[in-house]
C-alpha atoms as a PDB file:
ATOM      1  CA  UNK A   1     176.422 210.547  32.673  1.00  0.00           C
ATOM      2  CA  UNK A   2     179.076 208.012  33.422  1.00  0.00           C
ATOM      3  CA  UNK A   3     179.765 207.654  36.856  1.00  0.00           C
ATOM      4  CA  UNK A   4     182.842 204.783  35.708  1.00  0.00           C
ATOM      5  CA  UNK A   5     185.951 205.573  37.774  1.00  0.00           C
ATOM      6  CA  UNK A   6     189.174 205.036  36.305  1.00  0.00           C
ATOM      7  CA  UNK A   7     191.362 203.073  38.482  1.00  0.00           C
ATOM      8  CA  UNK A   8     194.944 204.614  38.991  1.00  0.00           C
ATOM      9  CA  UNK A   9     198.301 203.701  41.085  1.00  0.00           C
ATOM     10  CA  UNK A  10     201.661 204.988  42.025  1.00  0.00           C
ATOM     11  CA  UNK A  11     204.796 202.762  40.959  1.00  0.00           C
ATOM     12  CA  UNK A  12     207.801 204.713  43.110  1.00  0.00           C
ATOM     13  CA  UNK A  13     211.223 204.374  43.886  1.00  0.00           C
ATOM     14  CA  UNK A  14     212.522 206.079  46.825  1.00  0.00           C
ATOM     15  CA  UNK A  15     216.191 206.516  47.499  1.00  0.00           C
ATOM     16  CA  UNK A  16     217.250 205.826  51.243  1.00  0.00           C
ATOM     17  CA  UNK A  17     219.228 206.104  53.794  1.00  0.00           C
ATOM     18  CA  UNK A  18     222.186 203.333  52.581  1.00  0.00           C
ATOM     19  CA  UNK A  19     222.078 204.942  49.283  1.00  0.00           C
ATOM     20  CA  UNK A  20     220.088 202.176  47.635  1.00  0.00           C
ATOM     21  CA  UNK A  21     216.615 202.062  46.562  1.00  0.00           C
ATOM     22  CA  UNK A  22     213.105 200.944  47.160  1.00  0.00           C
ATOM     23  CA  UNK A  23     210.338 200.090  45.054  1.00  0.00           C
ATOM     24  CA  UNK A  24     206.744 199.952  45.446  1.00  0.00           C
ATOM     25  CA  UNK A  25     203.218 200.774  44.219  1.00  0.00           C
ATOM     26  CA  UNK A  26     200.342 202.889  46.211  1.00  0.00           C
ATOM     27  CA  UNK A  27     196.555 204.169  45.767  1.00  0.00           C
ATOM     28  CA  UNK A  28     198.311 207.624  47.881  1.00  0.00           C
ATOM     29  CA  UNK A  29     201.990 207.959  47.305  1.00  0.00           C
ATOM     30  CA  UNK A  30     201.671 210.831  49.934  1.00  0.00           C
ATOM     31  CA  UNK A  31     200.142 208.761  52.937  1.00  0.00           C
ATOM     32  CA  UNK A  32     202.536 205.635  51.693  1.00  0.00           C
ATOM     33  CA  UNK A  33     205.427 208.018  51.621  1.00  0.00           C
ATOM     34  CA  UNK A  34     204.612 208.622  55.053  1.00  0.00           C
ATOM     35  CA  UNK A  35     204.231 206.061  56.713  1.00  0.00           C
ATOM     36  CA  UNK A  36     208.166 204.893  55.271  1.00  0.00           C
ATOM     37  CA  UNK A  37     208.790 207.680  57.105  1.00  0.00           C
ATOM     38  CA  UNK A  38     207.462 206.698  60.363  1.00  0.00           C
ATOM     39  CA  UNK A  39     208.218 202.703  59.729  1.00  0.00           C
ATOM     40  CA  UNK A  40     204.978 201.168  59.421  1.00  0.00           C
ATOM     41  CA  UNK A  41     205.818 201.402  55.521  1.00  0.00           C
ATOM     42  CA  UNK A  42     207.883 198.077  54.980  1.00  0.00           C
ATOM     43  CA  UNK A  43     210.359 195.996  56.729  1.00  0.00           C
ATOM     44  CA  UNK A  44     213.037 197.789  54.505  1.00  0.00           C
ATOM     45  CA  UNK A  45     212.229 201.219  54.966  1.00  0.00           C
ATOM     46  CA  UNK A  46     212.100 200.429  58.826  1.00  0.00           C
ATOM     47  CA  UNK A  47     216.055 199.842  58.666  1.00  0.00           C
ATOM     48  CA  UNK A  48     216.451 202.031  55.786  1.00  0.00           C
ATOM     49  CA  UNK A  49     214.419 205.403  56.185  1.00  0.00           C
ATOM     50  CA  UNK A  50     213.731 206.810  52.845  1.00  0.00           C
ATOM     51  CA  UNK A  51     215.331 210.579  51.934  1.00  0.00           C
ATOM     52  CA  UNK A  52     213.008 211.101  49.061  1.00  0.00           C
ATOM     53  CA  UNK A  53     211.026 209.938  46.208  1.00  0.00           C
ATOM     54  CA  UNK A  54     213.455 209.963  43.782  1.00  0.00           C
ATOM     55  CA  UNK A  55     211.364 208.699  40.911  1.00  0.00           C
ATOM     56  CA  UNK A  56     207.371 208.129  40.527  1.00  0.00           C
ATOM     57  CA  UNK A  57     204.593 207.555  38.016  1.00  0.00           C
ATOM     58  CA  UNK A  58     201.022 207.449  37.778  1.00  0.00           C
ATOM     59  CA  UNK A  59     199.527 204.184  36.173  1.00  0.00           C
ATOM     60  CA  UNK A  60     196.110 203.605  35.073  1.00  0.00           C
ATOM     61  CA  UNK A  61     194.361 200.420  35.458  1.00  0.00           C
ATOM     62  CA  UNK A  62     194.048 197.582  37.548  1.00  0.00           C
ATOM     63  CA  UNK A  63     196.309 196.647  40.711  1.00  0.00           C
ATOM     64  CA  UNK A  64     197.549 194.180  38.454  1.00  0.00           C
ATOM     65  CA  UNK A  65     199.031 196.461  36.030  1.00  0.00           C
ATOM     66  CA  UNK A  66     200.991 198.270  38.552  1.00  0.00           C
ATOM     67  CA  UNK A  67     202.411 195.424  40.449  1.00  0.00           C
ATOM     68  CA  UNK A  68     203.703 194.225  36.915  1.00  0.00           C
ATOM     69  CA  UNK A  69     205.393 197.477  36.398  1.00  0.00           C
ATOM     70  CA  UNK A  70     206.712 197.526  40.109  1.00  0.00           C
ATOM     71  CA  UNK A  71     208.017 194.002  39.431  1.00  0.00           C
ATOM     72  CA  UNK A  72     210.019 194.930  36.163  1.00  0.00           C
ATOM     73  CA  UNK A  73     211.313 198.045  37.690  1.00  0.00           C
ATOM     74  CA  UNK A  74     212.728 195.564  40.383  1.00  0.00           C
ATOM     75  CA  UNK A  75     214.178 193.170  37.651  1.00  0.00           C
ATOM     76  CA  UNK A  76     216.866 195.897  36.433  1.00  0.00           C
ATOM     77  CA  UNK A  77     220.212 196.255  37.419  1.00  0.00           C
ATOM     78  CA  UNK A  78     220.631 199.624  39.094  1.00  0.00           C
ATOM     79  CA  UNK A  79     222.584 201.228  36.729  1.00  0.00           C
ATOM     80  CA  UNK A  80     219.454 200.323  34.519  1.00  0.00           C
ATOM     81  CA  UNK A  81     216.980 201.554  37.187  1.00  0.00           C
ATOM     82  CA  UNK A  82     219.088 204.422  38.975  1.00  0.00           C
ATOM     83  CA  UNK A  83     216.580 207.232  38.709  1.00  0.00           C
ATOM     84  CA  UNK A  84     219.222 209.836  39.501  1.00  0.00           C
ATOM     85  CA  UNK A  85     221.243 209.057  36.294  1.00  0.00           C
ATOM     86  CA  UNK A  86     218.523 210.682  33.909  1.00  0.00           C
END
């Protein structure tokens, strides 16, 4: 048997409160979700409270991976990131 555990994160982007967005990446979008919720999430979200997840994926690999698909997703001009357009 192989007992190898494949490594997976969440890259999300919530929408909040001022009707712009936040990006980030998780090992639990649910508990991370949360605590945006209750402000120990970020510095933004503590201004900003988050309404939803508007857009998420799963990515499998190393932390690596999903911090360089976190840090594209924050490289594009909203109209090219606006998860409510698609």
């Amino acid at each position: 048997m192989n007992n190898v555990r494949e490594n997976h994160y969440w890259v999300y982007i919530l929408l909040c409160s001022n009707n712009n967005y936040y990006t980030g990446y998780t090992t639990d979008l649910t508990k991370r979700y949360k605590a945006h919720l209750n402000g120990t999430g970020g510095k933004y979200t503590r201004s900003f409270k988050p309404l939803k997840v508007a857009q998420c994926w799963k990515v499998a690999g190393e932390k690596a991976f999903a911090m360089e698909v976190e840090r594209y997703i924050k490289k594009l001009s909203r109209a090219e990131s606006d998860p409510l357009k698609y």
